[in-house]
N, C-alpha and C. Protein backbone atom coordinates (compact mmCIF):
# COMPACT_ATOMS: atom_id res chain seq x y z
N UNK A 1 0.83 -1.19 0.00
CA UNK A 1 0.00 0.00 0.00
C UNK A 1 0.87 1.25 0.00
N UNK A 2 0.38 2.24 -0.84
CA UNK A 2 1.06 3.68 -0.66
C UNK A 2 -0.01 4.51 0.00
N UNK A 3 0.23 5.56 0.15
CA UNK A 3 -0.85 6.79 0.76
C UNK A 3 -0.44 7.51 0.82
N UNK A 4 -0.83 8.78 0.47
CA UNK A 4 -0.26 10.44 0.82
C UNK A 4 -1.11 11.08 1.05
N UNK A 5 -0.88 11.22 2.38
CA UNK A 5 -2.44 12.67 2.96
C UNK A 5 -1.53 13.91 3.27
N UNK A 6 -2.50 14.64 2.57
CA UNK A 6 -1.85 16.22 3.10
C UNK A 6 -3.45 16.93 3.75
N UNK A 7 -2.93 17.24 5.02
CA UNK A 7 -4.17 17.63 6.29
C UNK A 7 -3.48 19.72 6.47
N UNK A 8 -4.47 19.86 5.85
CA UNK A 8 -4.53 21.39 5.99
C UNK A 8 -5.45 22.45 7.24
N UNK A 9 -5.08 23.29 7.74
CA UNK A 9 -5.84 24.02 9.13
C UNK A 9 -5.03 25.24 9.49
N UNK A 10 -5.58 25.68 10.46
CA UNK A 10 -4.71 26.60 10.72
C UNK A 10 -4.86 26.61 12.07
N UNK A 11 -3.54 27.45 12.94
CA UNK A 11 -3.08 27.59 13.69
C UNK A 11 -3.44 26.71 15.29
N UNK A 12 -3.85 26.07 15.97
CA UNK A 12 -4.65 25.32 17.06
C UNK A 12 -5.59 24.76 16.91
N UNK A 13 -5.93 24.10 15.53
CA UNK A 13 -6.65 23.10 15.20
C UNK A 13 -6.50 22.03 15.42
N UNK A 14 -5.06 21.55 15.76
CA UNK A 14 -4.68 20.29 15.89
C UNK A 14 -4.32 19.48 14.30
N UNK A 15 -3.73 20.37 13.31
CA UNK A 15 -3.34 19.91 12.20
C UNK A 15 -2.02 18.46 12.39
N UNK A 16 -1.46 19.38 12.97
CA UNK A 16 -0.22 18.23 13.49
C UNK A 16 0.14 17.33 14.38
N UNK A 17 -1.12 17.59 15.44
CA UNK A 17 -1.61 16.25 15.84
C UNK A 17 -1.76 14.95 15.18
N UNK A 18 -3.39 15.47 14.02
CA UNK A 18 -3.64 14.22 13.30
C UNK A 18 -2.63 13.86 12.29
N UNK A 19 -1.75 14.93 12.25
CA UNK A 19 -0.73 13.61 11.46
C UNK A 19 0.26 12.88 11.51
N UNK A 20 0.06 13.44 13.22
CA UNK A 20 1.23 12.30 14.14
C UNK A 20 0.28 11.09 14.31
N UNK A 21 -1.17 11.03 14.49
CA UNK A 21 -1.76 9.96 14.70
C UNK A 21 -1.86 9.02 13.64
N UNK A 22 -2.03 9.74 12.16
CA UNK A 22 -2.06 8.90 10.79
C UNK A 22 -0.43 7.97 10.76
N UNK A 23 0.51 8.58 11.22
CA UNK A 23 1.53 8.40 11.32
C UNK A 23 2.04 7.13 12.24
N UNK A 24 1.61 7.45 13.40
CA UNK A 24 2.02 6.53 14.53
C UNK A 24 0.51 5.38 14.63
N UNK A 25 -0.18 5.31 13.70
CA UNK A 25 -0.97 4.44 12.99
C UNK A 25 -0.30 3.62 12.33
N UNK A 26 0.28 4.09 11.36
CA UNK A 26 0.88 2.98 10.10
C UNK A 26 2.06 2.49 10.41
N UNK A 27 2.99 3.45 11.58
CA UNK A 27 4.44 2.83 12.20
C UNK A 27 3.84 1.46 12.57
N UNK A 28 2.73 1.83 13.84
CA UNK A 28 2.62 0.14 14.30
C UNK A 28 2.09 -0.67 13.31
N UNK A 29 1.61 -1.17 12.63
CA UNK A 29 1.54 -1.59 11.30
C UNK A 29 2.53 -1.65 10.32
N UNK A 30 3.71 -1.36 10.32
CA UNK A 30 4.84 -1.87 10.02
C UNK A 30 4.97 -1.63 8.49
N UNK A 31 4.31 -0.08 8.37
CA UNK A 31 4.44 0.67 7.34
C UNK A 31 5.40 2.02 7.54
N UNK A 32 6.94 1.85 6.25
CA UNK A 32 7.41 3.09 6.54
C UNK A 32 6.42 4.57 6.39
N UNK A 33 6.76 5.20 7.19
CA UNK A 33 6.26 6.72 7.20
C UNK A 33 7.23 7.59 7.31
N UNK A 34 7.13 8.57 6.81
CA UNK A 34 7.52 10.08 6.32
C UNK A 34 6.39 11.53 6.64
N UNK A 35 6.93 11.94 7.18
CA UNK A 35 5.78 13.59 7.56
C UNK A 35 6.68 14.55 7.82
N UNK A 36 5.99 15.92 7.37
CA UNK A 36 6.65 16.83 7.60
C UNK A 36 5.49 18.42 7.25
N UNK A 37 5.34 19.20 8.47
CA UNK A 37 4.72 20.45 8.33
C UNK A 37 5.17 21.66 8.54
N UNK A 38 4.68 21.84 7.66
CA UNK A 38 4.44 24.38 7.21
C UNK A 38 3.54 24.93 8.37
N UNK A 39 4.19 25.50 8.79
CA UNK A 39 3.60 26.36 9.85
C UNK A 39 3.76 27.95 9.44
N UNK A 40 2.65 28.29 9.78
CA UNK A 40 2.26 29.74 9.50
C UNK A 40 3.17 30.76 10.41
N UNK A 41 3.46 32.19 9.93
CA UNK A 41 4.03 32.58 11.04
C UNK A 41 3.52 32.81 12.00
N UNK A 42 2.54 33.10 12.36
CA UNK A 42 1.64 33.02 13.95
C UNK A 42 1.18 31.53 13.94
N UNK A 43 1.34 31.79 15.32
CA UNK A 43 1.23 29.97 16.04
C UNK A 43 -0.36 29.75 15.88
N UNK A 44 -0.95 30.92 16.63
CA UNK A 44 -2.48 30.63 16.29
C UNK A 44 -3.12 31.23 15.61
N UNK A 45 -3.98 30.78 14.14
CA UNK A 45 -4.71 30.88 13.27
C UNK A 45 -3.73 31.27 12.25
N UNK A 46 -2.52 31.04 12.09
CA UNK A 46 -1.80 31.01 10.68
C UNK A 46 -2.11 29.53 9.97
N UNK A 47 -1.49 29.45 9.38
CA UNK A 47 -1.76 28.15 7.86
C UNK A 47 -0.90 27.00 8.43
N UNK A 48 -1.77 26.07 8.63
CA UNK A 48 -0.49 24.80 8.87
C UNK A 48 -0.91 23.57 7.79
N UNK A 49 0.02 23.44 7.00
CA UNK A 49 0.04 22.21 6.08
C UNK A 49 1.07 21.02 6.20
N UNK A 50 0.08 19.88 7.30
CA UNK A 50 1.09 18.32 7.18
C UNK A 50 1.36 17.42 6.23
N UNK A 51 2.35 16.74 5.99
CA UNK A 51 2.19 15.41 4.79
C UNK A 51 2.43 14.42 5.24
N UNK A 52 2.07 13.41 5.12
CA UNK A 52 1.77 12.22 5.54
C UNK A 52 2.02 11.14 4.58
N UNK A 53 3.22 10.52 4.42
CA UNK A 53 3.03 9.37 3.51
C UNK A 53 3.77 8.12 3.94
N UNK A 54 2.93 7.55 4.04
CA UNK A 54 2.72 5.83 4.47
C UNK A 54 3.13 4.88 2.99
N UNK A 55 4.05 3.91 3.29
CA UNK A 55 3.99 2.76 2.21
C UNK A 55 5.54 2.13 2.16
N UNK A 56 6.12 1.63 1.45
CA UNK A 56 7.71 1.02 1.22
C UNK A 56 8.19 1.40 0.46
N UNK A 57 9.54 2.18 1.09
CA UNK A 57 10.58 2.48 -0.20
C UNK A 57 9.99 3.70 -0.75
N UNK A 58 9.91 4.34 0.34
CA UNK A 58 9.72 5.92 0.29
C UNK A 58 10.69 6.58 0.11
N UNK A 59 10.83 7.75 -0.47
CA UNK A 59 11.69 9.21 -0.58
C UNK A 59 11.66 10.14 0.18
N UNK A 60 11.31 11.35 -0.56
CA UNK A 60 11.06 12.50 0.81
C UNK A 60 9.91 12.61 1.22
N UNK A 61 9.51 13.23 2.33
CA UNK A 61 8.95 13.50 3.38
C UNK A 61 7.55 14.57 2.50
N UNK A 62 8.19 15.43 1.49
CA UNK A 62 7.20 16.01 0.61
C UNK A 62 6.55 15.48 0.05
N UNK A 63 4.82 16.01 -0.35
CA UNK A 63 4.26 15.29 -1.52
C UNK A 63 4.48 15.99 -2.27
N UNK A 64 4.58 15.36 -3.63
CA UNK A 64 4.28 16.60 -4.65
C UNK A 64 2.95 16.85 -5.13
N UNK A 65 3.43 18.16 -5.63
CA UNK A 65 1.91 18.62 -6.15
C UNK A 65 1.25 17.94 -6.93
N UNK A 66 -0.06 17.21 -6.85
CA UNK A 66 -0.83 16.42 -8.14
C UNK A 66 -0.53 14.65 -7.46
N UNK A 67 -0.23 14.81 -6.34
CA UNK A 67 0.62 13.51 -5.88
C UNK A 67 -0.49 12.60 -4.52
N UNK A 68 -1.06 13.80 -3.92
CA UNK A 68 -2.08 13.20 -2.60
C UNK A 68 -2.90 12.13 -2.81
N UNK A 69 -3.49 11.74 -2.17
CA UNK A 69 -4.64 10.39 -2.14
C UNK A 69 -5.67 11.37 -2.10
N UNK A 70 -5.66 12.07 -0.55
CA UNK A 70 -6.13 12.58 0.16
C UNK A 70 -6.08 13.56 0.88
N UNK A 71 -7.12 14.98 0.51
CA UNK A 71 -6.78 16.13 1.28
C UNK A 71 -7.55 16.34 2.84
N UNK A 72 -7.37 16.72 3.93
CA UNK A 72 -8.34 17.01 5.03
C UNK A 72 -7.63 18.02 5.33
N UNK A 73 -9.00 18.60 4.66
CA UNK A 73 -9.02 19.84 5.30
C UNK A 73 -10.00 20.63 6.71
N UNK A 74 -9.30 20.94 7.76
CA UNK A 74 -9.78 21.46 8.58
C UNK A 74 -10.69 22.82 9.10
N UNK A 75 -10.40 23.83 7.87
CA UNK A 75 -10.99 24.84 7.97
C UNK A 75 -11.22 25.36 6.80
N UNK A 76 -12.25 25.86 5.97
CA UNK A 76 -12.66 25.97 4.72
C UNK A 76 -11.93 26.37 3.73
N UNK A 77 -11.17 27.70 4.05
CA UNK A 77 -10.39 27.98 3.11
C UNK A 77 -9.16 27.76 2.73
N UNK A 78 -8.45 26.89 3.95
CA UNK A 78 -7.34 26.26 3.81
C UNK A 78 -7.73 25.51 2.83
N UNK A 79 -8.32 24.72 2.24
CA UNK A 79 -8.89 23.53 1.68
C UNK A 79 -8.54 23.84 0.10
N UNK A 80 -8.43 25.00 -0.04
CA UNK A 80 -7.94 25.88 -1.18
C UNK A 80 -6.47 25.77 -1.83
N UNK A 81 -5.77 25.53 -0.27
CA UNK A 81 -4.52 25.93 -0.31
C UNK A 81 -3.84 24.27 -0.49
N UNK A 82 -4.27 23.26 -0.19
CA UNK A 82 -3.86 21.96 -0.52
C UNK A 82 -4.58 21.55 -2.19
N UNK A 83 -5.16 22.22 -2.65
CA UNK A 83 -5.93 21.36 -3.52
C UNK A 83 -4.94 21.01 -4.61
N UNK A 84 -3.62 21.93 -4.81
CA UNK A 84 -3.10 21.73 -5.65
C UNK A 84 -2.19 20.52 -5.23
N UNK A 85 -2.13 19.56 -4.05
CA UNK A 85 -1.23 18.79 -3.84
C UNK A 85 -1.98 17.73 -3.80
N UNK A 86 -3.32 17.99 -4.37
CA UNK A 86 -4.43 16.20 -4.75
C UNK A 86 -4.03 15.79 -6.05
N UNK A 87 -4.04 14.44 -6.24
CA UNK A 87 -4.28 14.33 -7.26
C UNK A 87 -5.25 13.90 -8.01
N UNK A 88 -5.88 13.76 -9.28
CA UNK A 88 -6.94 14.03 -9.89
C UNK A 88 -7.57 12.65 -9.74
N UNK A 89 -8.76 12.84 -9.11
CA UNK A 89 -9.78 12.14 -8.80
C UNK A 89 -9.25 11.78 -7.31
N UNK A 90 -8.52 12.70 -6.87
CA UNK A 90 -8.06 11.91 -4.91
C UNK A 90 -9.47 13.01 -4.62
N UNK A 91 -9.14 12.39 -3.30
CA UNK A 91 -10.17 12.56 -2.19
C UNK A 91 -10.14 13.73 -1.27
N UNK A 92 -11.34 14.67 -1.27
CA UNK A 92 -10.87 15.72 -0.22
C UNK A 92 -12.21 15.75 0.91
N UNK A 93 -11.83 15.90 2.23
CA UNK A 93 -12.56 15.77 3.14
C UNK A 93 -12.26 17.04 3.81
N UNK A 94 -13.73 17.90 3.48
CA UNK A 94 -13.23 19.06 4.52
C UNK A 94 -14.59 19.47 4.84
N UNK A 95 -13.97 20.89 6.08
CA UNK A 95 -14.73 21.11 7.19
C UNK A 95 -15.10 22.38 6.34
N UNK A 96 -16.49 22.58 6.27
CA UNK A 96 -17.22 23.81 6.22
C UNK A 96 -17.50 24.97 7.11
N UNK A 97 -16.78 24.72 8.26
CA UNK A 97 -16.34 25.74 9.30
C UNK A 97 -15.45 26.96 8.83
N UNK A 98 -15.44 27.61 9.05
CA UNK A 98 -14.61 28.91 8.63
C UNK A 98 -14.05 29.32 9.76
N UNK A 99 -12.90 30.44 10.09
CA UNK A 99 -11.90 30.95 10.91
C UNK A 99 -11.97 31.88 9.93
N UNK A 100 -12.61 33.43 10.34
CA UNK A 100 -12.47 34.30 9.76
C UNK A 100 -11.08 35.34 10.15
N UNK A 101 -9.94 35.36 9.19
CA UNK A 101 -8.75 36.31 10.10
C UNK A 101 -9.00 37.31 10.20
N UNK A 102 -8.45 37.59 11.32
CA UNK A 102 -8.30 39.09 11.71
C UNK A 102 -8.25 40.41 11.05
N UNK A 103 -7.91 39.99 9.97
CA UNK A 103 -7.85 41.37 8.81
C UNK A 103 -9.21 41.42 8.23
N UNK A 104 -10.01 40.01 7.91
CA UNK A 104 -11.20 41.03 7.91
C UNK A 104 -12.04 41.70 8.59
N UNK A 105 -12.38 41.68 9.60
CA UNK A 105 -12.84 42.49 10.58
C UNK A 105 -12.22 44.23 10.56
N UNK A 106 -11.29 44.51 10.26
CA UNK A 106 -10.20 45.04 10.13
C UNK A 106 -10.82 46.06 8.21
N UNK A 107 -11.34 45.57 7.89
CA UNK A 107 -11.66 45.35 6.23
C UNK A 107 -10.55 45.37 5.54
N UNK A 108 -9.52 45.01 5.87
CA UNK A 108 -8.51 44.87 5.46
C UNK A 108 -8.46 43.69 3.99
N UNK A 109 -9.66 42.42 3.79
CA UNK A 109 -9.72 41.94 3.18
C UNK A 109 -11.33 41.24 3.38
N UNK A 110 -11.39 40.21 2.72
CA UNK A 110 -12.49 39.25 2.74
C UNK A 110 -12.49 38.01 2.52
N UNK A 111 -13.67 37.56 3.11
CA UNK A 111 -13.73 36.16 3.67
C UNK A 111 -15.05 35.53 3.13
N UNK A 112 -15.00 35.17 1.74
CA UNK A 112 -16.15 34.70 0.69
C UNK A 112 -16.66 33.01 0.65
N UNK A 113 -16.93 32.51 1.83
CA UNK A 113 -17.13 31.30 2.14
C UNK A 113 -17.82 30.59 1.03
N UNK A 114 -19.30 31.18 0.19
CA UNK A 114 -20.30 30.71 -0.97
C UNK A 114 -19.06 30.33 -2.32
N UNK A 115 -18.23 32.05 -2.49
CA UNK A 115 -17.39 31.55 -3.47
C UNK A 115 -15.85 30.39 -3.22
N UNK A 116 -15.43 30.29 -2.08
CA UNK A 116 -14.65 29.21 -1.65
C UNK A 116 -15.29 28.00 -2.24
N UNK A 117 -16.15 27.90 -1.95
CA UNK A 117 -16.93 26.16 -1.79
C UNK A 117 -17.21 25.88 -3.39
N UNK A 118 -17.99 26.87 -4.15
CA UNK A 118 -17.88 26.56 -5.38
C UNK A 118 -16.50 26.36 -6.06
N UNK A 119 -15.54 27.03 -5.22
CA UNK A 119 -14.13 26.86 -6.21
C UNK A 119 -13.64 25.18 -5.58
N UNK A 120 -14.30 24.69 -4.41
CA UNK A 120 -13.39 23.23 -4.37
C UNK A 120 -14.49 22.87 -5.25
N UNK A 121 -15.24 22.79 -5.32
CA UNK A 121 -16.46 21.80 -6.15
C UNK A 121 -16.07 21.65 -7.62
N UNK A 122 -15.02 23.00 -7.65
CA UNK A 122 -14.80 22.37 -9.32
C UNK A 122 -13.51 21.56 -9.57
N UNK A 123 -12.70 21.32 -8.57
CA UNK A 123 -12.02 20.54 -8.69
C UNK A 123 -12.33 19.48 -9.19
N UNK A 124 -10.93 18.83 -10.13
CA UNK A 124 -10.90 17.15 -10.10
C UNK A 124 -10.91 15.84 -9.23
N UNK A 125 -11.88 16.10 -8.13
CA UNK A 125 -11.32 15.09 -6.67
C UNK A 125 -13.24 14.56 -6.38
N UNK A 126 -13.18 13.78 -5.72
CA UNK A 126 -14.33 13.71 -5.12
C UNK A 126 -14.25 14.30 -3.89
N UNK A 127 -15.36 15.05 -3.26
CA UNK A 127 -15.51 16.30 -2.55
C UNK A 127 -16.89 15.92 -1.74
N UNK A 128 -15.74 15.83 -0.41
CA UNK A 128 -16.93 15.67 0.79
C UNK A 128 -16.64 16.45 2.03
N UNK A 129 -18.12 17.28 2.00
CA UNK A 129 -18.21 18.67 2.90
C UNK A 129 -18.45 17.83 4.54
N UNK A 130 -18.35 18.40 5.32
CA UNK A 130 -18.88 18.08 6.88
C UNK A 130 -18.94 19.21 7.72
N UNK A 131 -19.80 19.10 8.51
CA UNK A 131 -19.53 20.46 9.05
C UNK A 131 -18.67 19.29 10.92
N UNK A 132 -17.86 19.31 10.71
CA UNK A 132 -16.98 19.30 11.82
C UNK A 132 -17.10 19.69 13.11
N UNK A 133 -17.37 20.86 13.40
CA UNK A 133 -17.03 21.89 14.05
C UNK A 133 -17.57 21.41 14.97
N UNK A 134 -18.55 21.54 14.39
CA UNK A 134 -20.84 21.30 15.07
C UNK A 134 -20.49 20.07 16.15
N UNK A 135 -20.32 19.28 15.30
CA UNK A 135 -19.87 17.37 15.48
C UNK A 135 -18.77 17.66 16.55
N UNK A 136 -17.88 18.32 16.72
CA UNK A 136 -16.59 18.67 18.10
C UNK A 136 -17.65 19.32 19.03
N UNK A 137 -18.19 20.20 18.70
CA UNK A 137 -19.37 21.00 20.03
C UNK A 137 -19.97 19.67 20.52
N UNK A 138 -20.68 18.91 19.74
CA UNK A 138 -21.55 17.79 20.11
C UNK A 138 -20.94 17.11 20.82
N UNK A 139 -19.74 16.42 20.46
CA UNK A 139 -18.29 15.99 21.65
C UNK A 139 -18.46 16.41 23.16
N UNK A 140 -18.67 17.67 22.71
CA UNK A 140 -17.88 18.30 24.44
C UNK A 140 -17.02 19.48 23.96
N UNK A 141 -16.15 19.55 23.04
CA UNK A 141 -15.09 20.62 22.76
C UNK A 141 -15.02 20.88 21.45
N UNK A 142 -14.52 21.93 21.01
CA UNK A 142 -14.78 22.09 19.67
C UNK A 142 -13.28 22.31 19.13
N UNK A 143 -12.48 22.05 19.92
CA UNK A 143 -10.73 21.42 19.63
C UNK A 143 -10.64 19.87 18.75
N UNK A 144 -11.79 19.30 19.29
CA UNK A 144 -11.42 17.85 18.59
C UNK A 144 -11.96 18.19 17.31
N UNK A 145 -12.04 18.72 16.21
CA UNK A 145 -12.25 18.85 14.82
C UNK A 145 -11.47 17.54 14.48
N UNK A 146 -9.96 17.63 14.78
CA UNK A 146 -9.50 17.34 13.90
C UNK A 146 -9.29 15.79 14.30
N UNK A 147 -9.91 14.96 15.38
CA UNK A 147 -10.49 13.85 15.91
C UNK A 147 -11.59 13.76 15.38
N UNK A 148 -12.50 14.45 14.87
CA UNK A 148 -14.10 13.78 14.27
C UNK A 148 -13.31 13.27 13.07
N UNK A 149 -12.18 14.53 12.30
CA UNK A 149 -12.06 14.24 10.80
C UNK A 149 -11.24 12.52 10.52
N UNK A 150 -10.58 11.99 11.95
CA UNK A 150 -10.34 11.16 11.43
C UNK A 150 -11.05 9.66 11.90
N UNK A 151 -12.24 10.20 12.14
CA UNK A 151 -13.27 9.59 12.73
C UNK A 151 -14.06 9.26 10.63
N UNK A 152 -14.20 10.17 10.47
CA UNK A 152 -14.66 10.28 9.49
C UNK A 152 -13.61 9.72 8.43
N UNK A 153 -12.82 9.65 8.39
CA UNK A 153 -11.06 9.51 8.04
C UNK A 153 -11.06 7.70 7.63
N UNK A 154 -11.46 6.86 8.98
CA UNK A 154 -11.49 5.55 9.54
C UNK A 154 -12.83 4.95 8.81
N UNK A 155 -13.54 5.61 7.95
CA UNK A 155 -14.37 4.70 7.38
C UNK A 155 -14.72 4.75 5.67
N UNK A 156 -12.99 5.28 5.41
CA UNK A 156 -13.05 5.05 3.80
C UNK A 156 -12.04 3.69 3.58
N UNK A 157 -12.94 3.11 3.22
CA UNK A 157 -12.48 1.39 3.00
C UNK A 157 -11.54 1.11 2.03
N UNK A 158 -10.63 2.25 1.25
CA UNK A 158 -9.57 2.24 0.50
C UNK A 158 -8.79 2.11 1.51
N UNK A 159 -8.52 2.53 2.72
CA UNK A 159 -7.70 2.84 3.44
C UNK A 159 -7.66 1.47 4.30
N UNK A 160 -6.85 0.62 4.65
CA UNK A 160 -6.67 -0.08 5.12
C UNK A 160 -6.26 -0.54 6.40
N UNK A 161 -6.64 0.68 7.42
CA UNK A 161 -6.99 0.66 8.99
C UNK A 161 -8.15 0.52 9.39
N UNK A 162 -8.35 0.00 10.68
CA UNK A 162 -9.76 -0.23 11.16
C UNK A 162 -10.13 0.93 12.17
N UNK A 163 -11.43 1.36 12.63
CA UNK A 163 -11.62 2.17 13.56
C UNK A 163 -10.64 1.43 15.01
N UNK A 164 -10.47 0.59 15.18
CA UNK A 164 -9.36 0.52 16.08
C UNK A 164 -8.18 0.66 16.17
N UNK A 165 -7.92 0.76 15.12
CA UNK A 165 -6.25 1.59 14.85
C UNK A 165 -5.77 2.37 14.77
N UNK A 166 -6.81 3.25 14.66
CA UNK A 166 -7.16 4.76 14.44
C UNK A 166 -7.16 5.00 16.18
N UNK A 167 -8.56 4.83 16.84
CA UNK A 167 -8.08 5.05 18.18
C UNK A 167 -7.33 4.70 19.13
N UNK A 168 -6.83 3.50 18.39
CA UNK A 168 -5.71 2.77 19.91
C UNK A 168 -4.40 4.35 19.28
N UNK A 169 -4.08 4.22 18.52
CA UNK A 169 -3.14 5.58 18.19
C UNK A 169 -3.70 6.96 18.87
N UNK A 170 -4.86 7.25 18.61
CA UNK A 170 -5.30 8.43 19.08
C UNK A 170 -4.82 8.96 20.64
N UNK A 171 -5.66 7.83 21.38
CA UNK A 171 -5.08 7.13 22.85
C UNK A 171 -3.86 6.94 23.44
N UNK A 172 -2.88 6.69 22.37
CA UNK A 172 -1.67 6.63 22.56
C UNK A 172 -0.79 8.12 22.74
N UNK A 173 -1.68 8.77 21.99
CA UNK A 173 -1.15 10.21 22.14
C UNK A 173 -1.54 11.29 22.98
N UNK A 174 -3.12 10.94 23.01
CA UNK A 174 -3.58 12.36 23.94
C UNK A 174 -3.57 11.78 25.20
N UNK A 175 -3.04 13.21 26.09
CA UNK A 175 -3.40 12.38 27.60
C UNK A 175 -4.27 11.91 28.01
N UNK A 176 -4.60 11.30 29.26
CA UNK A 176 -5.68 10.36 29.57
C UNK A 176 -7.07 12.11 30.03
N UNK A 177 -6.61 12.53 30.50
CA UNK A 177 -7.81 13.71 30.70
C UNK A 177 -8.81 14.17 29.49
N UNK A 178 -8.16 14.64 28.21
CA UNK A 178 -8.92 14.67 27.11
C UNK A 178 -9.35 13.04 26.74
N UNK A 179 -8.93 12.18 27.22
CA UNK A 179 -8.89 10.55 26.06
C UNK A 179 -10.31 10.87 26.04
N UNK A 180 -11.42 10.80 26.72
CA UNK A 180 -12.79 10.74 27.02
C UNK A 180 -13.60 11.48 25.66
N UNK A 181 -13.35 12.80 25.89
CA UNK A 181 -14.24 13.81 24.77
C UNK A 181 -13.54 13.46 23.24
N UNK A 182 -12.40 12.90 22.99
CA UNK A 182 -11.70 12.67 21.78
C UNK A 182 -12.18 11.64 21.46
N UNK A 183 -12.54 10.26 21.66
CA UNK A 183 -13.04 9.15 21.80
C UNK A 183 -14.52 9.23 21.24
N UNK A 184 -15.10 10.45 21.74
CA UNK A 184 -16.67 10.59 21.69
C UNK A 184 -17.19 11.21 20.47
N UNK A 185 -15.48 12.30 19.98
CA UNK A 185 -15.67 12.77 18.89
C UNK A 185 -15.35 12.13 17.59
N UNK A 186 -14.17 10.95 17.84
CA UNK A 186 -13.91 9.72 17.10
C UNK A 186 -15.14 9.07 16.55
N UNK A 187 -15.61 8.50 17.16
CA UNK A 187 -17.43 8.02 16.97
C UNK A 187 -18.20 9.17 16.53
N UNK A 188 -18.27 10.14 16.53
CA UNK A 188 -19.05 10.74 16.17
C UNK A 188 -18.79 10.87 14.81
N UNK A 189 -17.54 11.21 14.35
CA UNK A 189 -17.19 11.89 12.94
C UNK A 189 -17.34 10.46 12.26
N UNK A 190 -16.97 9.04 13.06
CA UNK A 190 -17.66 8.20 11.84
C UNK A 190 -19.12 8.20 11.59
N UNK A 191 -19.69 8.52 12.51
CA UNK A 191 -21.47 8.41 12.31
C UNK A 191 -21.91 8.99 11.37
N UNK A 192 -21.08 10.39 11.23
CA UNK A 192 -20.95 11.54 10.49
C UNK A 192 -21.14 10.95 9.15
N UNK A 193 -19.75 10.52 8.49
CA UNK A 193 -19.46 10.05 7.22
C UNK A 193 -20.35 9.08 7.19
N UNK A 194 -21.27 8.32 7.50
CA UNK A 194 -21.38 7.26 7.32
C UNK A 194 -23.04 7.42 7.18
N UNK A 195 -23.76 8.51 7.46
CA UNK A 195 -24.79 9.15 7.00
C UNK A 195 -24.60 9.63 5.77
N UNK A 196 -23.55 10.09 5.20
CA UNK A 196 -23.82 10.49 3.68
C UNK A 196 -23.34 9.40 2.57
């Protein structure tokens, strides 16, 4: 098996979380892995883009552009900013949540959520919206986004992990105080996908 996920968000979303978990997923499974993330210059709500690639007799740590399986995206308009690293007919899973920056408020710019969404829709990928966010509130916290997404993540049957591999990793990483609401949002984001 090969795989290349590139998981896009910004700043305290927990981008680089889930791709220590996709990661320390496929290690125990006795698949080489490679990752490596872009961090925005502000820690919170700048641009963070991870890569993730799982399989044998790997290279670098980069995907290339046109190269992904799979995009997850965490916050709407990031979703923009990976599309060029899918490749045609890969898979993008993103959150219809928005993080409006600071500059627009500011009117410094704008934040066109209707025209975002039509621009992933015309992509070459198959394109599946969620609203995330909602699904982390429903949790308990609205930090675990990026725990529903791989809740939602754990039930595309190309992928060759089970929902238990997914959380025994999850578990493995977050401390035992959050394990509870992450767990709840795990289940949830598959319920999620698994309604549409």
């Amino acid at each position: 098996m090969k795989l290349d996920v590139v998981i896009t968000g910004v700043g305290g979303q927990g981008t680089i979380l889930t791709s220590r978990v996709i990661a320390q997923m496929a290690m125990t499974k006795g698949f080489e892995v490679r990752t490596s993330e872009t961090i925005g210059m502000a820690q919170r709500e700048g641009a963070v883009v991870s890569h993730v690639r799982i399989g044998k007799d790997l290279t670098g740590a980069l995907i290339p552009d046109g190269k992904a399986d799979v995009l997850i995206s965490l916050e709407l308009a990031e979703t923009v900013r990976g599309l060029t690293k899918l490749k045609p007919g890969g898979l993008v899973l993103a959150n219809t949540a928005k993080i409006i920056p600071t500059s627009v408020p500011l009117g410094l710019s704008q934040y066109q959520g209707e025209e975002i969404m039509d621009f992933i829709n015309q992509a070459s990928a198959e394109i599946r919206f969620f609203d995330a966010t909602q699904v982390a509130l429903e949790a308990g916290n609205y930090k675990t986004v990026n725990v529903v997404f791989l809740g939602v993540l754990s039930t595309i049957n190309e992928i060759p992990f089970s929902a238990e591999d997914y959380l025994q990793a999850i578990l493995e990483i977050l401390p035992m105080k959050v394990q509870e609401v992450n767990t709840k949002a795990f289940y949830l984001g598959r319920e999620l996908a698994l309604k549409k």
